[in-house]
C-alpha atoms as a PDB file:
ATOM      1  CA  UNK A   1      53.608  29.677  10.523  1.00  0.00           C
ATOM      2  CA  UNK A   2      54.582  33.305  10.082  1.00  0.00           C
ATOM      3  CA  UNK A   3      54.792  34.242  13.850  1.00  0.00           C
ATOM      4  CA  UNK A   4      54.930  38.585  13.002  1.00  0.00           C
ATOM      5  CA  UNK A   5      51.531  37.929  11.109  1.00  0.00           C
ATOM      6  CA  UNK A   6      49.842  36.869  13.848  1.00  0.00           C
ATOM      7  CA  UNK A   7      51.361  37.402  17.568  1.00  0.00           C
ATOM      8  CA  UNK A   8      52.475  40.925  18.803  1.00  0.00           C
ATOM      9  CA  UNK A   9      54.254  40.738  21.895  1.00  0.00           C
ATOM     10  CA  UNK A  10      55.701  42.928  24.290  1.00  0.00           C
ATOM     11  CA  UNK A  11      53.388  45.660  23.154  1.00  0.00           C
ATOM     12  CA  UNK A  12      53.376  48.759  24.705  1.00  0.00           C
ATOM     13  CA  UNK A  13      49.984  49.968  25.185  1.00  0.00           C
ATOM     14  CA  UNK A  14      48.112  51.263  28.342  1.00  0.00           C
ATOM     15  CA  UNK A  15      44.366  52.072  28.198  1.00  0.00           C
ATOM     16  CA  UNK A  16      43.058  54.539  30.636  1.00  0.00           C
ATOM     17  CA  UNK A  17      39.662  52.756  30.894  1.00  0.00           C
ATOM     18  CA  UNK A  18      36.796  53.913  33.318  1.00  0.00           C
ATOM     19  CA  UNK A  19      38.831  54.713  36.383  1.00  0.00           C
ATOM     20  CA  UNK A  20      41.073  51.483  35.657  1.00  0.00           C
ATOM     21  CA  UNK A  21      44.210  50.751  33.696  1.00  0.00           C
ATOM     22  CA  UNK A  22      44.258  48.218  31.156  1.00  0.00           C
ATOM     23  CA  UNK A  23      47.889  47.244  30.808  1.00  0.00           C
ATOM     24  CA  UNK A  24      47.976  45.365  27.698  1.00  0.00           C
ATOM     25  CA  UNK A  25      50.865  42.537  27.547  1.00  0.00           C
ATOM     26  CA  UNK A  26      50.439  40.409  24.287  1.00  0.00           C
ATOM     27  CA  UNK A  27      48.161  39.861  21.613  1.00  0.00           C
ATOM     28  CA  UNK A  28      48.062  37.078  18.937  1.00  0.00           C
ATOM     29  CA  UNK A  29      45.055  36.511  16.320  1.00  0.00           C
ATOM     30  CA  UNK A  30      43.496  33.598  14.717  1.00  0.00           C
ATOM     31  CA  UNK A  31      45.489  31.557  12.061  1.00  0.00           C
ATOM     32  CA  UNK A  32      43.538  31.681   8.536  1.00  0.00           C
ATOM     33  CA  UNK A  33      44.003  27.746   8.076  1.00  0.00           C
ATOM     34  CA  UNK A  34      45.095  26.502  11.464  1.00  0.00           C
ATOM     35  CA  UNK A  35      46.136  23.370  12.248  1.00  0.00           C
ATOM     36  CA  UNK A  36      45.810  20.955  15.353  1.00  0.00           C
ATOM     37  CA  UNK A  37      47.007  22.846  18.349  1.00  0.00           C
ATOM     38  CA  UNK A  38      46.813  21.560  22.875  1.00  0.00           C
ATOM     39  CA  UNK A  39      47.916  24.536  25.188  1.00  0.00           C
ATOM     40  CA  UNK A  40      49.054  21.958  28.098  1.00  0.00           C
ATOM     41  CA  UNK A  41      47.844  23.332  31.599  1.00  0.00           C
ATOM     42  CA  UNK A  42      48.927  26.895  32.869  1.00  0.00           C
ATOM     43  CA  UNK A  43      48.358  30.259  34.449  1.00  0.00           C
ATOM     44  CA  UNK A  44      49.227  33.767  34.529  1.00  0.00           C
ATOM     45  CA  UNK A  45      49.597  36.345  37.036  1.00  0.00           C
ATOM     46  CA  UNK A  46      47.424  38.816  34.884  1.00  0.00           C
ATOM     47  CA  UNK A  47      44.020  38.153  32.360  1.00  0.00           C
ATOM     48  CA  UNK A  48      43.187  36.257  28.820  1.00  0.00           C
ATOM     49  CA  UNK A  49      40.457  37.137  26.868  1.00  0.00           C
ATOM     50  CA  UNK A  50      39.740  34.474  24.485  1.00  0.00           C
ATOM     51  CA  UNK A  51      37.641  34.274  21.417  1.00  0.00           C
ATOM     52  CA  UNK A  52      36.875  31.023  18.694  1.00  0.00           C
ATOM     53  CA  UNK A  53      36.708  32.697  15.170  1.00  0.00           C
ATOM     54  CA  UNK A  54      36.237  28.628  14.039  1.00  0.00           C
ATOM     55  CA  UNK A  55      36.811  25.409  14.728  1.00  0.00           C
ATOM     56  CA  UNK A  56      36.461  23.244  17.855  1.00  0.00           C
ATOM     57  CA  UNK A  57      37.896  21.987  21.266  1.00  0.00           C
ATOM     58  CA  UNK A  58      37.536  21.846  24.585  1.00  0.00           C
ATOM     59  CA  UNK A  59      38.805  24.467  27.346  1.00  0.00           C
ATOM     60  CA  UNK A  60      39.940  22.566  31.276  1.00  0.00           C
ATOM     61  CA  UNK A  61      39.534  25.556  33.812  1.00  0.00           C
ATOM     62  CA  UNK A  62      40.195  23.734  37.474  1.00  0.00           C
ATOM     63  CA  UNK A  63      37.849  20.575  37.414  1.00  0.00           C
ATOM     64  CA  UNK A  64      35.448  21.793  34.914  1.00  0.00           C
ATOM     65  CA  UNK A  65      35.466  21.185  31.177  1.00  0.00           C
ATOM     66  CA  UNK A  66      33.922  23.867  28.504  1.00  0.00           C
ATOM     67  CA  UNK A  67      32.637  22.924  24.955  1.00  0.00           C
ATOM     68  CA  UNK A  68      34.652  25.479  22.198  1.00  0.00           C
ATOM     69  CA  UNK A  69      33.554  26.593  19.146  1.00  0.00           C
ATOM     70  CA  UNK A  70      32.970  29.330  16.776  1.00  0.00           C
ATOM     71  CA  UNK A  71      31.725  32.154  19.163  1.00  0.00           C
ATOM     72  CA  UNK A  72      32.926  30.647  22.514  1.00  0.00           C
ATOM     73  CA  UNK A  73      34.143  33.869  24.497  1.00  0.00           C
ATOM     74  CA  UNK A  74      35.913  33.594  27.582  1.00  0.00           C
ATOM     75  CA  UNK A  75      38.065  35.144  29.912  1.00  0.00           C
ATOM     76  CA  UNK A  76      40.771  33.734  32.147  1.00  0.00           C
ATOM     77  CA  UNK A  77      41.715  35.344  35.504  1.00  0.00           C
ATOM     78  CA  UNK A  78      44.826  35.345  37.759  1.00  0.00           C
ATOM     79  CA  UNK A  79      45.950  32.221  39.201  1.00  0.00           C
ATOM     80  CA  UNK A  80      43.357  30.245  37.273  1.00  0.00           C
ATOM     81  CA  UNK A  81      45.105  26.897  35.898  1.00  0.00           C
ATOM     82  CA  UNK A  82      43.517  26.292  32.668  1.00  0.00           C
ATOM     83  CA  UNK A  83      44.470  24.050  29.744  1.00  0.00           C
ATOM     84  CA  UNK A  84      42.980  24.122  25.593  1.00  0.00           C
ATOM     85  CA  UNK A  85      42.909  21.577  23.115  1.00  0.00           C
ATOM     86  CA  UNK A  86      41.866  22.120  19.668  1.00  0.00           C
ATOM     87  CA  UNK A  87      40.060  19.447  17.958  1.00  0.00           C
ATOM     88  CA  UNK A  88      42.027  16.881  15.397  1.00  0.00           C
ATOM     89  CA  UNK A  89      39.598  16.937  12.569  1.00  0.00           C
ATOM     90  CA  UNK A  90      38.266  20.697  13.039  1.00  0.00           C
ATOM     91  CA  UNK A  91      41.150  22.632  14.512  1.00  0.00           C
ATOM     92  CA  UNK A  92      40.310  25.874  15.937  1.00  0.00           C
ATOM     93  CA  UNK A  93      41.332  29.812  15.359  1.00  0.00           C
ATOM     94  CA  UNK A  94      41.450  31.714  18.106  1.00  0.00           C
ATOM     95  CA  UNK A  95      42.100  35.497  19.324  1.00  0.00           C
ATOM     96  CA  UNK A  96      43.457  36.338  22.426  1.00  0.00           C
ATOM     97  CA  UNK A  97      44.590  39.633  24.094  1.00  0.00           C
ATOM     98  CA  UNK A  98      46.681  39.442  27.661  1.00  0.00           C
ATOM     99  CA  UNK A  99      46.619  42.044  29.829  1.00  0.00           C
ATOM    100  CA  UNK A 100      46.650  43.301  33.214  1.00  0.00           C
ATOM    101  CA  UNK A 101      44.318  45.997  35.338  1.00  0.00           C
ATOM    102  CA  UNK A 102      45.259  48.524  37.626  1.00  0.00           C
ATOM    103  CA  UNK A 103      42.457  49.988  39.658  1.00  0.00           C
ATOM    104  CA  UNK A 104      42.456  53.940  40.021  1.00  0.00           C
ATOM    105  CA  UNK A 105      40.629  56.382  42.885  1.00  0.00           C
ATOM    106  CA  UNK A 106      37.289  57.162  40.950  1.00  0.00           C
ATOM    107  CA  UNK A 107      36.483  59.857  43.204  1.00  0.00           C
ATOM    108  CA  UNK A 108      37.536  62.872  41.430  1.00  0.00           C
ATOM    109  CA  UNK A 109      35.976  66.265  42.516  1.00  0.00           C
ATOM    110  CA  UNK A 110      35.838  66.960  38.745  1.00  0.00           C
ATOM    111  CA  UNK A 111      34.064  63.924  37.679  1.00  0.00           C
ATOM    112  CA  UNK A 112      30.211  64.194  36.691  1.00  0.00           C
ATOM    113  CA  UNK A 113      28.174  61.795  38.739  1.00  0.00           C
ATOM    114  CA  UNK A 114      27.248  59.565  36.237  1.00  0.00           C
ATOM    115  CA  UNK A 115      30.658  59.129  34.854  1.00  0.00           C
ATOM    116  CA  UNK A 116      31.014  57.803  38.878  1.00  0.00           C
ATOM    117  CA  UNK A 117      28.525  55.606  38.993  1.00  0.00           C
ATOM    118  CA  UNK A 118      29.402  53.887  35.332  1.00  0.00           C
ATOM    119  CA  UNK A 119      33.666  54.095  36.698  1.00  0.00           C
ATOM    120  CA  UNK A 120      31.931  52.193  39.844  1.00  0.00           C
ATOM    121  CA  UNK A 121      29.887  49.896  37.918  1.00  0.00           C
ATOM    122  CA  UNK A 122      32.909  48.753  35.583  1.00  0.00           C
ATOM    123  CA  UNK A 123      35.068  48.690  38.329  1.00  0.00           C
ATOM    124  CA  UNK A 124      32.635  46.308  40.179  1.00  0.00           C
ATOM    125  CA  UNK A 125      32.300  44.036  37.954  1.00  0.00           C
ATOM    126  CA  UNK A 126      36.381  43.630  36.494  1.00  0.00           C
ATOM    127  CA  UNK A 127      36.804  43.071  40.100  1.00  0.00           C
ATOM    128  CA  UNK A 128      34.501  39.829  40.820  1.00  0.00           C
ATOM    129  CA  UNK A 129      35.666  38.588  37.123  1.00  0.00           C
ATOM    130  CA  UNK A 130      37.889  35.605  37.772  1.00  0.00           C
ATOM    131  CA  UNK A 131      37.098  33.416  34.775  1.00  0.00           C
ATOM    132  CA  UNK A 132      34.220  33.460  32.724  1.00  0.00           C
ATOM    133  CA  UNK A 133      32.692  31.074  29.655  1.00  0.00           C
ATOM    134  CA  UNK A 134      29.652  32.004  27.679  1.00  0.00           C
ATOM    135  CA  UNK A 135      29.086  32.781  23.876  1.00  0.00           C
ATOM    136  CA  UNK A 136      29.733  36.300  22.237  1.00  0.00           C
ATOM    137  CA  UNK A 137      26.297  37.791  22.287  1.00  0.00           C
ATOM    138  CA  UNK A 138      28.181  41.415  21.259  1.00  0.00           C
ATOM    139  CA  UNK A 139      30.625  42.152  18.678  1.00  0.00           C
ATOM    140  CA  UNK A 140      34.060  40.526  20.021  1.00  0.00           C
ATOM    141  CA  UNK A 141      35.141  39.030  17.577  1.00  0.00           C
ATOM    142  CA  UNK A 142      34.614  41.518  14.885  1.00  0.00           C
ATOM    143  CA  UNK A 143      36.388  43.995  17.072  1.00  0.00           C
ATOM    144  CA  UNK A 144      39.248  41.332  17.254  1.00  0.00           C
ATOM    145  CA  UNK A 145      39.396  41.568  13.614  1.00  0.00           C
ATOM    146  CA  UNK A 146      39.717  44.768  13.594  1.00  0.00           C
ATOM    147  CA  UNK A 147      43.080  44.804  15.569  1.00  0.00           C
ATOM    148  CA  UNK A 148      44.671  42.053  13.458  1.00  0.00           C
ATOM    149  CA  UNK A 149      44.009  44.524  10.401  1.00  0.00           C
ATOM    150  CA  UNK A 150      45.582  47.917  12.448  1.00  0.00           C
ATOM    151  CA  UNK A 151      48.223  45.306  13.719  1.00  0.00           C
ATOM    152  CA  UNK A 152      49.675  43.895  10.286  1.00  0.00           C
ATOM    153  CA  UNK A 153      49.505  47.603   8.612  1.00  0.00           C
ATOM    154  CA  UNK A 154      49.681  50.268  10.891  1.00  0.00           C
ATOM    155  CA  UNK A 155      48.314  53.528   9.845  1.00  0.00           C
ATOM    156  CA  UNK A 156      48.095  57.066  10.835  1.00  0.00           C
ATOM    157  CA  UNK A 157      46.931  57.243  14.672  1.00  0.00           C
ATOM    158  CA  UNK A 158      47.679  53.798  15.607  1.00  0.00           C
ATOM    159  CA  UNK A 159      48.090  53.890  19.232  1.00  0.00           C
ATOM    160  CA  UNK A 160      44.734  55.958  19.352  1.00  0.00           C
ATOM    161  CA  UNK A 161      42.829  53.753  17.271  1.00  0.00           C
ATOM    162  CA  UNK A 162      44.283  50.485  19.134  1.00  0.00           C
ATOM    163  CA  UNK A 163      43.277  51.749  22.364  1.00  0.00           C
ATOM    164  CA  UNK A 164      39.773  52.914  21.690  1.00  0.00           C
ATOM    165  CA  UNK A 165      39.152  49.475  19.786  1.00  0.00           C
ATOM    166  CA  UNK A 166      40.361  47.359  22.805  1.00  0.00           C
ATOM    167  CA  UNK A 167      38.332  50.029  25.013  1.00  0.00           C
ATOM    168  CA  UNK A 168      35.129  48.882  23.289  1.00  0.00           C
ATOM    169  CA  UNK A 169      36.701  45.039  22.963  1.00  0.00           C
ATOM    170  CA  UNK A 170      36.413  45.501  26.818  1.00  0.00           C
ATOM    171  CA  UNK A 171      32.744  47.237  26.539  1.00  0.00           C
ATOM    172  CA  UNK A 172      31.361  44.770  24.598  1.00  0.00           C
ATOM    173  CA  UNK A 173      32.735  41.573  26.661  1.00  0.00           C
ATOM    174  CA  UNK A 174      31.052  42.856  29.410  1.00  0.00           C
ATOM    175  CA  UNK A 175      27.615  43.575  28.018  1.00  0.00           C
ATOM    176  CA  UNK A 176      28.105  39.756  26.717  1.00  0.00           C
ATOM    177  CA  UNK A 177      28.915  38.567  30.822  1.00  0.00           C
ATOM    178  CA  UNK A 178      26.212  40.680  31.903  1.00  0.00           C
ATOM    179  CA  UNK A 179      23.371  39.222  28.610  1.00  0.00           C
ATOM    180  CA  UNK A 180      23.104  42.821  27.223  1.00  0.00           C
ATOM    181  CA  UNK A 181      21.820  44.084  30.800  1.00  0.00           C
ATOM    182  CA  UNK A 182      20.006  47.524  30.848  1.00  0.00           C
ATOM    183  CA  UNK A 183      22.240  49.958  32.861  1.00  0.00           C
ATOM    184  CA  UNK A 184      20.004  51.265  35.952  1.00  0.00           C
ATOM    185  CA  UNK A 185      21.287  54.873  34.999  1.00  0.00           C
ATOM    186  CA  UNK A 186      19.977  57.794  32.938  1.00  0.00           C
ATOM    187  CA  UNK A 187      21.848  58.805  29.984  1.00  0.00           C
ATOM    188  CA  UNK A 188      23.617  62.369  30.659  1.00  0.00           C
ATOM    189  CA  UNK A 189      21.398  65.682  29.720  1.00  0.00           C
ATOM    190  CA  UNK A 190      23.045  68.693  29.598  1.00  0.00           C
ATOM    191  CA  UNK A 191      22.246  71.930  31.886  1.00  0.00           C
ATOM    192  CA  UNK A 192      21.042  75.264  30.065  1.00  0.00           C
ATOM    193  CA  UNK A 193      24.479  76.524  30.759  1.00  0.00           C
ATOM    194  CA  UNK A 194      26.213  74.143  29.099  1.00  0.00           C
ATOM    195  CA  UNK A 195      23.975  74.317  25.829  1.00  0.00           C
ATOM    196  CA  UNK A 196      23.675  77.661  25.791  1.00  0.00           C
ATOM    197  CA  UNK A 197      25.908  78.312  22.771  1.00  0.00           C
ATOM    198  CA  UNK A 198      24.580  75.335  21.174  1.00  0.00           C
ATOM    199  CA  UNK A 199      20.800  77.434  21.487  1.00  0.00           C
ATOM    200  CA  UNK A 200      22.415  80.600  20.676  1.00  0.00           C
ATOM    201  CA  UNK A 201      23.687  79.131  17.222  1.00  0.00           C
ATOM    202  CA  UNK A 202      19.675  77.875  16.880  1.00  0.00           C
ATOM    203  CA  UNK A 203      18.235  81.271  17.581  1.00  0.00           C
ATOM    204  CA  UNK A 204      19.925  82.601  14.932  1.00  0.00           C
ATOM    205  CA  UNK A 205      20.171  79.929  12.395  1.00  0.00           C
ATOM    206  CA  UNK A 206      16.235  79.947  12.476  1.00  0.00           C
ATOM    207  CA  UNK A 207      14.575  83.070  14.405  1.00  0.00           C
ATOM    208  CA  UNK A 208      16.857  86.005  12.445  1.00  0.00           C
ATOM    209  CA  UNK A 209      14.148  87.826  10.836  1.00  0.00           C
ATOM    210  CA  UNK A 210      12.582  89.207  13.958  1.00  0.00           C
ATOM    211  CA  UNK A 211      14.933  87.635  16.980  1.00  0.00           C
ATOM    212  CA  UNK A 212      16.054  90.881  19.231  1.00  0.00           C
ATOM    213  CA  UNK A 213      18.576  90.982  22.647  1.00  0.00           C
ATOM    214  CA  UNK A 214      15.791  90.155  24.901  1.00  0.00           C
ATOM    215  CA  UNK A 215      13.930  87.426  23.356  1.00  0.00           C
ATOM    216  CA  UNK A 216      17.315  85.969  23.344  1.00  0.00           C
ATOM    217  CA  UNK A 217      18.349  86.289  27.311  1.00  0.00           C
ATOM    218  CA  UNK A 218      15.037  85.395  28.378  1.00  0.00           C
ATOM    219  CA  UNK A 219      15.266  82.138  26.526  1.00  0.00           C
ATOM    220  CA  UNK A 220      18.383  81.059  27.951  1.00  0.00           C
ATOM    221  CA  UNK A 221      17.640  82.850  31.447  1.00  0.00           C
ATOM    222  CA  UNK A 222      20.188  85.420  31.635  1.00  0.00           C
ATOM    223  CA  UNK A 223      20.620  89.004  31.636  1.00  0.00           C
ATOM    224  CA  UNK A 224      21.046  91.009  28.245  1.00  0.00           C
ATOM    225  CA  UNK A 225      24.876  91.757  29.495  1.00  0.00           C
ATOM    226  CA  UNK A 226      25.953  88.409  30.502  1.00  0.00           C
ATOM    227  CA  UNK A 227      23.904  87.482  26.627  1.00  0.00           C
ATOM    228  CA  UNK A 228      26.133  90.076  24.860  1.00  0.00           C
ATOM    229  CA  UNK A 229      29.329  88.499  26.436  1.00  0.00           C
ATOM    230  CA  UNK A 230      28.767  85.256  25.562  1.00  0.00           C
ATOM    231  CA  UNK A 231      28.208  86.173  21.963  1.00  0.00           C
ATOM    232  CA  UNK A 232      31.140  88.575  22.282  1.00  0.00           C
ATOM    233  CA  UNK A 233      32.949  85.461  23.266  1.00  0.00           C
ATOM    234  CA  UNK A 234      31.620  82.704  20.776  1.00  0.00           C
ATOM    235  CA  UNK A 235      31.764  84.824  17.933  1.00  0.00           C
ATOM    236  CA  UNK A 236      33.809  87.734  18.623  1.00  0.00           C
ATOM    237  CA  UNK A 237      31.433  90.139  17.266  1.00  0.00           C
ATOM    238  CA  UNK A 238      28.248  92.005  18.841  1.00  0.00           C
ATOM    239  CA  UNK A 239      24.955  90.652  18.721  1.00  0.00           C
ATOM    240  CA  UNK A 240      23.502  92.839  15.904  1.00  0.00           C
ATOM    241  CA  UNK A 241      26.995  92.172  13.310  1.00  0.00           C
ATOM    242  CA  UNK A 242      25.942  88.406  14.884  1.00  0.00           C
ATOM    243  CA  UNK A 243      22.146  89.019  13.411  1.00  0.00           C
ATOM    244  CA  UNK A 244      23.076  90.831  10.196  1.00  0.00           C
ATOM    245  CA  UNK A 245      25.709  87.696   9.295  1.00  0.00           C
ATOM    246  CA  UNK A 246      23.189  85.167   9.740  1.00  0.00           C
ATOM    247  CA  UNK A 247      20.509  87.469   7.902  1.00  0.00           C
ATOM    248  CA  UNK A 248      23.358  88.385   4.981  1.00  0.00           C
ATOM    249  CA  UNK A 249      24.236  84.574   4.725  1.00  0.00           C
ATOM    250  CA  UNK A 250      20.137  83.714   4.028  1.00  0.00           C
ATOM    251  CA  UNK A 251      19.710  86.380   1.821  1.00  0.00           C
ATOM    252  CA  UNK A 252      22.631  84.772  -0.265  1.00  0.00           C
ATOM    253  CA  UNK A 253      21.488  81.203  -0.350  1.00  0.00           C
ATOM    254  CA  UNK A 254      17.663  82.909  -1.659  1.00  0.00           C
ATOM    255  CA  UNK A 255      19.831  85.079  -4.213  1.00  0.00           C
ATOM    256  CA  UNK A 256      21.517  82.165  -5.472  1.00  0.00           C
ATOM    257  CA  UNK A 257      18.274  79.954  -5.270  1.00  0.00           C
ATOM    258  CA  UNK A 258      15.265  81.646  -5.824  1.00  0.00           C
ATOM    259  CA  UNK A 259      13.866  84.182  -7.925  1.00  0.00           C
ATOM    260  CA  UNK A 260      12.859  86.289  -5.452  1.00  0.00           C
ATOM    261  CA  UNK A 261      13.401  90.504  -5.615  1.00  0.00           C
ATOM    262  CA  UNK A 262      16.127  92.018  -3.533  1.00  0.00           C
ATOM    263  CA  UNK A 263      13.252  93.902  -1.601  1.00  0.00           C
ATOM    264  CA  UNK A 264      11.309  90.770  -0.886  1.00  0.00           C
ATOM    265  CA  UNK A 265      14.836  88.849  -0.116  1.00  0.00           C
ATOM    266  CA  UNK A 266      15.439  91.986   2.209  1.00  0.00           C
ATOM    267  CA  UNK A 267      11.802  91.812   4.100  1.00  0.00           C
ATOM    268  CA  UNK A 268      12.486  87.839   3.972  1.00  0.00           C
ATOM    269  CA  UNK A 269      15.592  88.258   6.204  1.00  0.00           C
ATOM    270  CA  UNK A 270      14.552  91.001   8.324  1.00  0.00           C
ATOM    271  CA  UNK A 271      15.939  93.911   7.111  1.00  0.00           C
ATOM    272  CA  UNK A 272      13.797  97.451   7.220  1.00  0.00           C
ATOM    273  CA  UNK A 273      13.989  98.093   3.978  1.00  0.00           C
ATOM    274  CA  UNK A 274      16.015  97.287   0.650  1.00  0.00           C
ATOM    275  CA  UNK A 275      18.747 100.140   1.030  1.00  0.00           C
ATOM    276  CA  UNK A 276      19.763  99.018   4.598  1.00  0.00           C
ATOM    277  CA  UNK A 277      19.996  95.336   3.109  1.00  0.00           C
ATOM    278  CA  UNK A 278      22.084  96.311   0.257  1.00  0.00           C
ATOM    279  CA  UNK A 279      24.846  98.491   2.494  1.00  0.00           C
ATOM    280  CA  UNK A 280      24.901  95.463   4.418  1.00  0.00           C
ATOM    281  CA  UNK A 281      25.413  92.982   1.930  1.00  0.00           C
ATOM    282  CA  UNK A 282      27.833  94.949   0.382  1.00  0.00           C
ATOM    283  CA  UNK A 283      29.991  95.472   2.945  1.00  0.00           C
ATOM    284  CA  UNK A 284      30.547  92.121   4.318  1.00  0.00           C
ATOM    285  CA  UNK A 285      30.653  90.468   0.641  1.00  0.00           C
ATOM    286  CA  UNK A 286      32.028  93.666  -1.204  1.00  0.00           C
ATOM    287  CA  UNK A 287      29.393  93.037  -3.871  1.00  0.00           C
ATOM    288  CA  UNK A 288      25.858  94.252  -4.452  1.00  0.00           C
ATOM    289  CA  UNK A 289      22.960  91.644  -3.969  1.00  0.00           C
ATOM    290  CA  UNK A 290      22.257  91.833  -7.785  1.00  0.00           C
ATOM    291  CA  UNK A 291      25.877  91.286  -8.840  1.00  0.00           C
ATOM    292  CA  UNK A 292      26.361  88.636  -6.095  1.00  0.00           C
ATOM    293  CA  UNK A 293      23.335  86.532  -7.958  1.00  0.00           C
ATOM    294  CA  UNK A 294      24.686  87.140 -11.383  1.00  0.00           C
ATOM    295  CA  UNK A 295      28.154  85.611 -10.274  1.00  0.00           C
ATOM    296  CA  UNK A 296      26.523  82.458  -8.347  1.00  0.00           C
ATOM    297  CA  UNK A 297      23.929  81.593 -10.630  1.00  0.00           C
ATOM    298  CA  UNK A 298      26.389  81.500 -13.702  1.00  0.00           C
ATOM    299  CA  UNK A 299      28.569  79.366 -11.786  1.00  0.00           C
END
């Protein structure tokens, strides 16, 4: 068997991973055509996470004995004694990652509260697993695949991609121990101040013909100064070169796409009149509206 196509070793990868270290010590991937196979009985100081891609067997853990087959998941602690065999006639493939966890403070004065109560949750959980058998009700084993892939030909942003695959390798083992259980949290909303650019860039993406200083503050509940820094500071421009850009951009895509007149395009987009449209268009394009349609349309 070609050994480098299939176990990784020593690897050097450490997964910051909800207020927890995942310390990641070997990996090795199923065989395409395997071929009879008996771990004899053993332990390790740190975790397996096991999963059949085909084939069966039987898994001892202590005085119990587990069914295998294509889809068996399961996940051997610390200390646990634990022995495999693969079946004679329908030998089994398997994936397995070993690694170890260290557990972090999750009480940050930074961290959000719900990133607390999901680092609490996790860590809750990782804590009381010791061994666990069940079937993959997720995506494991696809996710398993994926790392043999990144393994054999490493690409550009390896270690990122690695860990955030193994992350969600992690994610999705738990959802199977826990049968796909509803978290008892909300999902995070935002607060106005943390969308307010986000409802700046909609006011003028869709209210420019007519949107002024103090519609604007009173919609995101501040005053017209604080308004005009934030813009100053998103956009590094005033509020009115902020209004006449997104106006000037519309006018261009109704140039370009419509038949419209200059002094309809002009009333379309707010301005007062056709001449003050025009100055404006042709300073920040440096061409007139009817040249700037002529050029477009040919092309």
């Amino acid at each position: 068997m070609d050994y480098d196509k299939y176990y990784f070793h020593n690897v050097d990868i450490s997964i910051p991973f909800y207020g927890m270290t995942m310390i990641i010590n070997y990996i090795f991937f199923a065989q395409e055509n395997p071929n009879f196979w008996h771990t004899p009985t053993h332990c390790h100081a740190g975790y397996e996470l096991h999963y059949i891609s085909q084939g069966r067997g039987v898994l001892k853990a202590g005085d119990e004995r587990y069914v295998l087959c294509s889809g068996s998941l399961f996940l051997i602690g610390p200390g646990i004694y634990h022995e495999i065999i693969s079946d004679e006639k329908d030998a089994m493939a398997q994936h397995c990652i070993s690694f170890d966890i260290e557990f972090n403070s999750i009480h940050n004065k930074k961290a959000k509260e719900f990133l607390i109560l999901e680092y609490e949750k996790l860590q809750e959980l990782w804590r009381k697993l010791e061994f666990y058998y069940g079937v993959d009700q997720t995506n494991c084993g696809q996710h398993f695949a994926v790392l043999h892939k990144e393994f054999i030909t490493p690409r550009i942003g390896f270690y990122t991609f690695v860990g955030n695959t193994i992350s969600n390798l992690f994610i999705e083992f738990i959802r199977s121990c826990t049968n796909n259980k509803e978290a008892q949290y909300q999902i995070p909303r935002k607060t106005s101040d943390d969308i307010r650019k986000v409802l700046i860039d909609e006011a003028f993406n869709e209210n420019y013909v007519s949107l002024t200083k103090k519609q604007l503050a009173e919609l995101l509940h501040i005053s017209i100064r604080q308004l005009e820094r934030n813009i100053n500071q998103y956009y590094s421009m005033s509020f009115n070169e902020k209004l006449t850009c997104s106006r000037i951009e519309q006018a261009k895509a109704m140039l370009v796409s419509t038949g419209l007149t200059v002094e309809k395009i002009a009333e379309d987009t707010g301005f007062p009149n056709s001449g003050s449209f025009t100055t404006a268009f042709k300073r920040l394009t440096n061409a007139t509206p009817g040249n700037y349609r002529k050029t477009f349309r040919s092309n």
